[in-house]
N, C-alpha and C. Protein backbone atom coordinates (compact mmCIF):
# COMPACT_ATOMS: atom_id res chain seq x y z
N UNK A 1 0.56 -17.87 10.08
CA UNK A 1 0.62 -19.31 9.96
C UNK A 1 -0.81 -19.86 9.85
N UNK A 2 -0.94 -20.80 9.02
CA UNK A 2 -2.26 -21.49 8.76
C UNK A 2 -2.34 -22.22 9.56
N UNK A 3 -3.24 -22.68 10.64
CA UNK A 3 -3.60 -23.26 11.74
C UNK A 3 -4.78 -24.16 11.73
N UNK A 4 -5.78 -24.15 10.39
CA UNK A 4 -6.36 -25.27 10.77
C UNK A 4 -7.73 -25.16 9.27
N UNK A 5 -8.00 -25.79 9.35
CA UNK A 5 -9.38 -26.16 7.79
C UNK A 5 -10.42 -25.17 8.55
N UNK A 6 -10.82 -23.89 8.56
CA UNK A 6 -11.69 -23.22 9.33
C UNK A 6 -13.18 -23.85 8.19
N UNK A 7 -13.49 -23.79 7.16
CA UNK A 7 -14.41 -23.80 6.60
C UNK A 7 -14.81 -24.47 5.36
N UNK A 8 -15.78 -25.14 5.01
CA UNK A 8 -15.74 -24.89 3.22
C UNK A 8 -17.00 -24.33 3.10
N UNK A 9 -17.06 -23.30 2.15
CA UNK A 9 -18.19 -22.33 1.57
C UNK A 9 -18.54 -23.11 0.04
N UNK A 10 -20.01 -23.36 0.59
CA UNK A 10 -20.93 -24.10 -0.65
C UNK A 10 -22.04 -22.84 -1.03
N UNK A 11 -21.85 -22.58 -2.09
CA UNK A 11 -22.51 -21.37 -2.99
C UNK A 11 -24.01 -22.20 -3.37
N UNK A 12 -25.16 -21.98 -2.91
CA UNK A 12 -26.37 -22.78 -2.93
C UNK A 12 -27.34 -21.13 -3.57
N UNK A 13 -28.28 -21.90 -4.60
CA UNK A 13 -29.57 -20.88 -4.98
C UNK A 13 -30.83 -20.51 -3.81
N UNK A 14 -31.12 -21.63 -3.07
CA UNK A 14 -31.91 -22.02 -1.93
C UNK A 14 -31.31 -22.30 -0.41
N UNK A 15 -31.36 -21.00 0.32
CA UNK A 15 -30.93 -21.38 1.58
C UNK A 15 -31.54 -21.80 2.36
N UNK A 16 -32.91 -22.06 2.22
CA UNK A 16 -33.62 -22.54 3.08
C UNK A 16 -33.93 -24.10 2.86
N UNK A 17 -33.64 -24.58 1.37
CA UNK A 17 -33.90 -26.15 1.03
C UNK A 17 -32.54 -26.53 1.17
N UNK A 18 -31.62 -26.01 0.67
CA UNK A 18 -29.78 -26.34 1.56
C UNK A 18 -30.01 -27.07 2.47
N UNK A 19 -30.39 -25.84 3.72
CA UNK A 19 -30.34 -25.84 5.01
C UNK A 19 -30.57 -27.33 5.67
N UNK A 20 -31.99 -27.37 4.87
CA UNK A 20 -32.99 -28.80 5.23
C UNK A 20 -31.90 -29.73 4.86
N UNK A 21 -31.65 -29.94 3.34
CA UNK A 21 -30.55 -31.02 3.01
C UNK A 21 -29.28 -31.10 4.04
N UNK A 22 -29.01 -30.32 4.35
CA UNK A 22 -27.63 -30.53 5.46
C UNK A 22 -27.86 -30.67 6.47
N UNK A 23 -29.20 -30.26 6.77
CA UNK A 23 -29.52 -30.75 8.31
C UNK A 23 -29.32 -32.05 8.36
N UNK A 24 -30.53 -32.44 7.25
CA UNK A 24 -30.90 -34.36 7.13
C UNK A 24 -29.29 -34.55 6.84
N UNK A 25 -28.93 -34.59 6.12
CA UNK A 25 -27.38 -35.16 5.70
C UNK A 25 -26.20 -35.53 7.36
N UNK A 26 -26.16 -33.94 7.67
CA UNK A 26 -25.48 -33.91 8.85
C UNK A 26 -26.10 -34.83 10.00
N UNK A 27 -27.36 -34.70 9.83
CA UNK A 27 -28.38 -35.59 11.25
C UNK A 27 -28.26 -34.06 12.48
N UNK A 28 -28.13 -32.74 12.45
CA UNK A 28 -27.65 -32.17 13.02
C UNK A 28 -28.43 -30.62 12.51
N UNK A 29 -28.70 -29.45 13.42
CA UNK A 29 -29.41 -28.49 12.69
C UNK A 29 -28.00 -27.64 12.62
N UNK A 30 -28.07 -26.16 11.67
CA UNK A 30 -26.87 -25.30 12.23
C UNK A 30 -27.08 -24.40 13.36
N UNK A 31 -25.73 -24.50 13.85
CA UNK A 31 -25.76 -23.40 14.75
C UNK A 31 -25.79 -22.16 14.85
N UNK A 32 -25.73 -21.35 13.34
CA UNK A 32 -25.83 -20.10 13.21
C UNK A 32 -26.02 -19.89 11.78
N UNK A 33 -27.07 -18.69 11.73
CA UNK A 33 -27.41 -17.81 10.65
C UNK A 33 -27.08 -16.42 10.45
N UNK A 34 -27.05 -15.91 9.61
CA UNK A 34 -26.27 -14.32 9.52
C UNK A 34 -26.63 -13.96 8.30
N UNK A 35 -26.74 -12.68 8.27
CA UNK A 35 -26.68 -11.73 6.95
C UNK A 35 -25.84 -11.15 6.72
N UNK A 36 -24.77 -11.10 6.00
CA UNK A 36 -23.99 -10.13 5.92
C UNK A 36 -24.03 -8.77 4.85
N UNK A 37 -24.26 -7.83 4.64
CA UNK A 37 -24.79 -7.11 4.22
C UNK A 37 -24.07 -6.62 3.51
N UNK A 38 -22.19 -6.55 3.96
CA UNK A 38 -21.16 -5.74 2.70
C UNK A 38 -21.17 -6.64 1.96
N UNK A 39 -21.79 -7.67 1.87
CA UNK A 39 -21.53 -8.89 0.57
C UNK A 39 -23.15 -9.50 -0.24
N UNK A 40 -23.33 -8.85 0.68
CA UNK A 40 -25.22 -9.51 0.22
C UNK A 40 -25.45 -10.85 -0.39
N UNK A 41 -25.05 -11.47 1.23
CA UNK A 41 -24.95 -12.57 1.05
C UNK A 41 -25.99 -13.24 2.37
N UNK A 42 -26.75 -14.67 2.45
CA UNK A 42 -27.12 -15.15 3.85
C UNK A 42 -26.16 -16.02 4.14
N UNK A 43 -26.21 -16.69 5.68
CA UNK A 43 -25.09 -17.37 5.11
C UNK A 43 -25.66 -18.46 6.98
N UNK A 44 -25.45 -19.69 6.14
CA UNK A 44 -25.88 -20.49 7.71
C UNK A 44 -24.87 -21.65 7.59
N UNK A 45 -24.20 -22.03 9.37
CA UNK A 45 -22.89 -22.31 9.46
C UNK A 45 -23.34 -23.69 10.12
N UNK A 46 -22.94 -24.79 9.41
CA UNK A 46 -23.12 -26.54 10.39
C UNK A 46 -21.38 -26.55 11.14
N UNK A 47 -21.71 -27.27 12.51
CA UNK A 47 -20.31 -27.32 12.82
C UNK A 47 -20.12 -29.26 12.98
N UNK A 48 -18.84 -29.35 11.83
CA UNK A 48 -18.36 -30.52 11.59
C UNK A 48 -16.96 -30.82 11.90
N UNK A 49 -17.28 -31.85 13.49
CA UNK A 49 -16.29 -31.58 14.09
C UNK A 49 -15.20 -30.79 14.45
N UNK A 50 -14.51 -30.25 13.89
CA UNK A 50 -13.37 -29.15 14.65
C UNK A 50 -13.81 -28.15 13.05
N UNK A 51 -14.44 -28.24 12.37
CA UNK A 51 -14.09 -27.65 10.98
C UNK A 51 -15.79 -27.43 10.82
N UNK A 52 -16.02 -26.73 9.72
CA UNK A 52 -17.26 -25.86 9.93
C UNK A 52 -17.83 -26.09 8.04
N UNK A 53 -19.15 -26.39 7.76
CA UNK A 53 -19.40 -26.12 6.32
C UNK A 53 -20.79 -24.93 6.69
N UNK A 54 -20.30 -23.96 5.58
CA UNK A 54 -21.24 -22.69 5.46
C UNK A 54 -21.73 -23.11 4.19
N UNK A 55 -23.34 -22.92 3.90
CA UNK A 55 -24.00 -22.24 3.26
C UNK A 55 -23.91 -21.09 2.82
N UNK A 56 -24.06 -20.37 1.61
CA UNK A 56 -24.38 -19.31 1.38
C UNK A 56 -24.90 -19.11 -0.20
N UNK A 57 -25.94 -17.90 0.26
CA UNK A 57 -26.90 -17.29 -0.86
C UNK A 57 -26.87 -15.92 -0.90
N UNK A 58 -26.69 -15.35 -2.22
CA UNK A 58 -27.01 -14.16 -2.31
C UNK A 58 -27.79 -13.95 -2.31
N UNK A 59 -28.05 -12.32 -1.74
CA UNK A 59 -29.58 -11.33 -1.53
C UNK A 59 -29.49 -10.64 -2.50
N UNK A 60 -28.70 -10.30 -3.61
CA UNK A 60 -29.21 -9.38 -4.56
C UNK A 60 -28.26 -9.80 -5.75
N UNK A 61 -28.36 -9.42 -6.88
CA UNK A 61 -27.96 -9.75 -8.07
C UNK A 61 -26.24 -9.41 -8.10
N UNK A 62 -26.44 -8.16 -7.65
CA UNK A 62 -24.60 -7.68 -7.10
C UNK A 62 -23.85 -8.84 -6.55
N UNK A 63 -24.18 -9.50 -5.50
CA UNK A 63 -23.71 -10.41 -5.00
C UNK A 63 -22.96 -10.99 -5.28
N UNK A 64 -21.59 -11.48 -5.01
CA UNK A 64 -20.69 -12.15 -5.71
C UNK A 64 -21.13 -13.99 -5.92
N UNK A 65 -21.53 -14.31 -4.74
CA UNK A 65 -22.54 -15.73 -4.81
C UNK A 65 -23.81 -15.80 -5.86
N UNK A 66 -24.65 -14.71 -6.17
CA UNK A 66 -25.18 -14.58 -7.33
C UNK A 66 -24.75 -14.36 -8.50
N UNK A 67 -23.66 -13.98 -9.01
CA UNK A 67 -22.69 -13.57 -10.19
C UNK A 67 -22.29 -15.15 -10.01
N UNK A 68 -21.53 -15.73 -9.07
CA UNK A 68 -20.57 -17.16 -9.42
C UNK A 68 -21.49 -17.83 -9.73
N UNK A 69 -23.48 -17.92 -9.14
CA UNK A 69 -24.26 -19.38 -9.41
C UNK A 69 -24.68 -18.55 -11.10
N UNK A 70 -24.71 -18.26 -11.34
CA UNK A 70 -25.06 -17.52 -13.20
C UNK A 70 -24.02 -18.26 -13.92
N UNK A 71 -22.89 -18.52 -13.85
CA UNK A 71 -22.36 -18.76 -15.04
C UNK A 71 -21.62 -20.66 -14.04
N UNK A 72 -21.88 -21.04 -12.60
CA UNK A 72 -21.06 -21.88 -12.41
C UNK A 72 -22.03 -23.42 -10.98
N UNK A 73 -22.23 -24.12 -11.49
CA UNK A 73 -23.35 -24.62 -10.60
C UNK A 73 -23.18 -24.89 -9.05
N UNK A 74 -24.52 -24.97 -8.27
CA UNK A 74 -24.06 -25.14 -6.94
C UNK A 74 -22.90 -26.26 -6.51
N UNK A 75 -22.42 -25.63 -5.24
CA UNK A 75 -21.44 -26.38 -4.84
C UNK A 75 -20.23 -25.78 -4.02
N UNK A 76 -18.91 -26.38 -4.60
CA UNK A 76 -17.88 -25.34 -3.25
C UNK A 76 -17.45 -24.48 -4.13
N UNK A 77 -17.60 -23.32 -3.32
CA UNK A 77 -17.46 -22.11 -3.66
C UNK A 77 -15.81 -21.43 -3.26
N UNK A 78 -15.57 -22.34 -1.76
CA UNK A 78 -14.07 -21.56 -1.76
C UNK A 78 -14.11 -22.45 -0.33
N UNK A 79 -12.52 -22.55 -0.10
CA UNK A 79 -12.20 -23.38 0.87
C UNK A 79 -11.38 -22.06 2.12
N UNK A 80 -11.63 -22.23 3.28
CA UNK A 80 -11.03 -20.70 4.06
C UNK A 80 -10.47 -21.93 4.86
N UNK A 81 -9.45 -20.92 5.84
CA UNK A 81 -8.20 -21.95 6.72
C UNK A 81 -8.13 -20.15 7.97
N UNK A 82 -8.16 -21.31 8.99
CA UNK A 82 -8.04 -19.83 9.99
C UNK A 82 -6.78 -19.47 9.89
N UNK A 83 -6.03 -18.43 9.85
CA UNK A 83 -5.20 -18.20 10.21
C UNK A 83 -4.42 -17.57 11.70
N UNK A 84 -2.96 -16.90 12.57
CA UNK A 84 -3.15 -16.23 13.59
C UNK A 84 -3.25 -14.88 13.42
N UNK A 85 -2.62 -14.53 12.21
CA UNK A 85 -2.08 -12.69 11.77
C UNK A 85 -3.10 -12.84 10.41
N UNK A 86 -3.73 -12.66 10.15
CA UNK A 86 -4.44 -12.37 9.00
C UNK A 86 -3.35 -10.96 7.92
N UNK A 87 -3.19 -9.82 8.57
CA UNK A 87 -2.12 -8.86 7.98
C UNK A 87 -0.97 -9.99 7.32
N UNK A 88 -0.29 -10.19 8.33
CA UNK A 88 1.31 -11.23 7.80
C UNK A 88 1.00 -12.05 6.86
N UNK A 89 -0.63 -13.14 6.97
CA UNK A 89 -0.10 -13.84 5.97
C UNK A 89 -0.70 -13.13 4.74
N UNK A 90 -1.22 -12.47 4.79
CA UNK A 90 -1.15 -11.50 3.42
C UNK A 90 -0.39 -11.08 2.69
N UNK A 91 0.50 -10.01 3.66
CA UNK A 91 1.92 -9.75 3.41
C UNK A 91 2.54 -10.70 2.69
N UNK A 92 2.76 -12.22 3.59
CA UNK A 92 3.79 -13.09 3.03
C UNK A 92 3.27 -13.55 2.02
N UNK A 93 1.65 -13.82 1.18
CA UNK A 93 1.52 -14.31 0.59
C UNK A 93 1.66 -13.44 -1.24
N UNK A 94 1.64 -12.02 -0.54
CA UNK A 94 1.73 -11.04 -2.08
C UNK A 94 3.14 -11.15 -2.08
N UNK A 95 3.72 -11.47 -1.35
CA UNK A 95 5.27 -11.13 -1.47
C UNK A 95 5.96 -12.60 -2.09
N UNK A 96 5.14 -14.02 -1.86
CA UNK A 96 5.31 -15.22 -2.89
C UNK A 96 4.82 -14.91 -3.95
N UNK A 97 3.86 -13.58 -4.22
CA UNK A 97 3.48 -13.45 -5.65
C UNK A 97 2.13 -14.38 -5.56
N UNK A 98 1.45 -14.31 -4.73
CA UNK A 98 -0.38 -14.38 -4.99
C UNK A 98 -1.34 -13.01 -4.99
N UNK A 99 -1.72 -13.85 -5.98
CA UNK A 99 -3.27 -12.22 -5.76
C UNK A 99 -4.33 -12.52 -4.67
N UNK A 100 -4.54 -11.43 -4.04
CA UNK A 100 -5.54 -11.15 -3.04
C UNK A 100 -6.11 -9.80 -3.68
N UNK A 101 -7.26 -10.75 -3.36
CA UNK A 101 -8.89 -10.24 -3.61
C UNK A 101 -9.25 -8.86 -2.67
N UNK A 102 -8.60 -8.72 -2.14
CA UNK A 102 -8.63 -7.50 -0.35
C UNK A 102 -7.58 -6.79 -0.34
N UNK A 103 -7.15 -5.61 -0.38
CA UNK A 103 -5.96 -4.64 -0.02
C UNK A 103 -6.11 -4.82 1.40
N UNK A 104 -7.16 -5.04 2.33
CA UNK A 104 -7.10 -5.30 3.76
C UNK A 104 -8.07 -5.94 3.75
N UNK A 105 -8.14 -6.76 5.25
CA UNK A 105 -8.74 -7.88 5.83
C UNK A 105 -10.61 -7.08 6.06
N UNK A 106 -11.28 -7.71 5.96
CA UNK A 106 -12.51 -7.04 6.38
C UNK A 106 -13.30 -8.07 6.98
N UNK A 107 -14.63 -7.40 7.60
CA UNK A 107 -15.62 -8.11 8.50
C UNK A 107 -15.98 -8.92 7.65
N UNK A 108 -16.10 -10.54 7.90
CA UNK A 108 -16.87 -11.04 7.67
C UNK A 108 -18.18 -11.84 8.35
N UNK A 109 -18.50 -13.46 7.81
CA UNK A 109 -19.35 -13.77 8.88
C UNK A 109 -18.57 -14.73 9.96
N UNK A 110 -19.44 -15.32 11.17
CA UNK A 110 -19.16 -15.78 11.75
C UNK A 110 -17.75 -14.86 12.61
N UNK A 111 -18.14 -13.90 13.40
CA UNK A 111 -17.09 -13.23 14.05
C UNK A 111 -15.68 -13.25 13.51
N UNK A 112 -15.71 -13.37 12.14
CA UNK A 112 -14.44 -13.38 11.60
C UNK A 112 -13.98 -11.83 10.97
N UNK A 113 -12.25 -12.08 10.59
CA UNK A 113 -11.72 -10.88 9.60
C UNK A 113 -11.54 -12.04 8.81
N UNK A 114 -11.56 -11.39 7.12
CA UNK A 114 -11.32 -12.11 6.69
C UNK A 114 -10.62 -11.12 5.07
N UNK A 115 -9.80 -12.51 4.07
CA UNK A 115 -9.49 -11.69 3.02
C UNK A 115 -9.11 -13.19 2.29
N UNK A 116 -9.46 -13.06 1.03
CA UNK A 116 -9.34 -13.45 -0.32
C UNK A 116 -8.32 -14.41 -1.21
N UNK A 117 -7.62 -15.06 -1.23
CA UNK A 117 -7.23 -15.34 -2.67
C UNK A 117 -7.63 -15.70 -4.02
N UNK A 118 -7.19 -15.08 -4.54
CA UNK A 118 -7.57 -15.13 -6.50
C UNK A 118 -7.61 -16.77 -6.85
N UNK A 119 -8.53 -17.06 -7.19
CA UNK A 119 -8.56 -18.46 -7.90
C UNK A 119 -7.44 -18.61 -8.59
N UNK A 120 -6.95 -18.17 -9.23
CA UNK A 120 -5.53 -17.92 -10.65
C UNK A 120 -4.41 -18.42 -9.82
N UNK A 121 -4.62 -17.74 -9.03
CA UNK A 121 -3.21 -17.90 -7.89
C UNK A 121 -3.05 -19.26 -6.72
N UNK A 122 -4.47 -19.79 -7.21
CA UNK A 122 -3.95 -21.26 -6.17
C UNK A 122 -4.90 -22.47 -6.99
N UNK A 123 -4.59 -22.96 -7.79
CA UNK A 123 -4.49 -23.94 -8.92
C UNK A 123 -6.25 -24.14 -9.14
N UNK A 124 -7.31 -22.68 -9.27
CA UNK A 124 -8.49 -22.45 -9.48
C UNK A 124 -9.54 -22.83 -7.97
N UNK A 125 -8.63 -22.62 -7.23
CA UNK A 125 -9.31 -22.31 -5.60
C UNK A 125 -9.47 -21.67 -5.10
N UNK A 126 -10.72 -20.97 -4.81
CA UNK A 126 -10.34 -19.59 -4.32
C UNK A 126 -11.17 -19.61 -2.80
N UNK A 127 -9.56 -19.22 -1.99
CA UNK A 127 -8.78 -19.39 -0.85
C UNK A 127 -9.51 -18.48 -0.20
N UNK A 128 -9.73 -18.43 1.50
CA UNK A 128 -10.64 -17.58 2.21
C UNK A 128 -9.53 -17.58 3.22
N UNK A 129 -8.61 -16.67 3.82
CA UNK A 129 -7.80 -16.54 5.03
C UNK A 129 -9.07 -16.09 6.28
N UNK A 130 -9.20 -16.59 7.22
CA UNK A 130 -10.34 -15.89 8.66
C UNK A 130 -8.66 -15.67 9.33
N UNK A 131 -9.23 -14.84 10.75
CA UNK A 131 -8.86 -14.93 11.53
C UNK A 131 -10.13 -13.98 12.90
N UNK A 132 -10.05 -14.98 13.86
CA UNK A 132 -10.94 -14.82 14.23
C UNK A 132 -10.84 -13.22 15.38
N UNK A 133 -12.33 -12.40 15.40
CA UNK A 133 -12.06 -11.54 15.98
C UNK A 133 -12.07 -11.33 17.56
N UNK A 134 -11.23 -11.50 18.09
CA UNK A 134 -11.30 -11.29 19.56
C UNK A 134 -12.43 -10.75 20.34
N UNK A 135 -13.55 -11.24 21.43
CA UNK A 135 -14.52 -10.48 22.02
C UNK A 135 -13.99 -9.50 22.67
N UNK A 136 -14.48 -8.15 22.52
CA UNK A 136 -14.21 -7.11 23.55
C UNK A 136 -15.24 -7.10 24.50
N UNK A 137 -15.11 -6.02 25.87
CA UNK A 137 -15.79 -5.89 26.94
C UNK A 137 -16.96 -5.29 27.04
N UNK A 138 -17.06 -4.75 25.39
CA UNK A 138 -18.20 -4.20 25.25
C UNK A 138 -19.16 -4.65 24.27
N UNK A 139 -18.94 -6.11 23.88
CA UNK A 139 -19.93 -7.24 23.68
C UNK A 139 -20.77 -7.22 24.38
């Protein structure tokens, strides 16, 4: 079940002049920065009210945020919604007949799992399922 607007992901060339702009914009600095490395991507998170806007830049040409700013200009890149089962709504959603981008859920940022929908498959939006990962005891 979809439970709430977890994010919107803005695909930026400059994460560090972003950053500044959303600071000033927000009146507010972010609360977190990250690299994520299976995506080679940076990625810095403002928290707006119950709902969250990420930054992100690619680190290398591979990058899927470097491939989308080449042919598509800055801006939103993909809208994510937390979910509780990340598996189920996958399940339920190949089984309405959407494409996902993920055969399984994987690490992403911000202590999340996360997985994909195909732009094609939700009227040229492409959909980010989180669900967030539980702390263990050996945090």
């Amino acid at each position: 079940m979809f439970t709430n607007l977890e994010h919107l992901g803005l695909a930026v060339h400059d994460l560090e002049a972003a950053t500044a702009l959303y600071t000033t914009l927000l009146g507010q600095g972010p609360y977190k920065k990250e690299h994520v490395a299976s995506e080679a991507v940076d990625t810095v998170f403002f928290q707006v009210g119950g709902s969250k806007i990420e930054l992100l830049a690619g680190t290398s040409p591979d990058s899927a945020i470097t491939k989308y700013l080449s042919k598509k200009p800055e801006g939103i890149h993909h809208v994510a919604f937390e979910v509780n089962d990340i598996r189920a709504e996958m399940q339920r959603l190949r089984a309405a007949g959407f494409t996902l981008l993920n055969e399984e859920p994987k690490r992403g940022a911000d202590n999340k799992l996360v997985c994909f929908v195909h732009p094609k498959s939700a009227v040229g939006v492409l959909v980010e399922l989180c669900q967030s990962i539980p702390p263990t005891d050996h945090e």
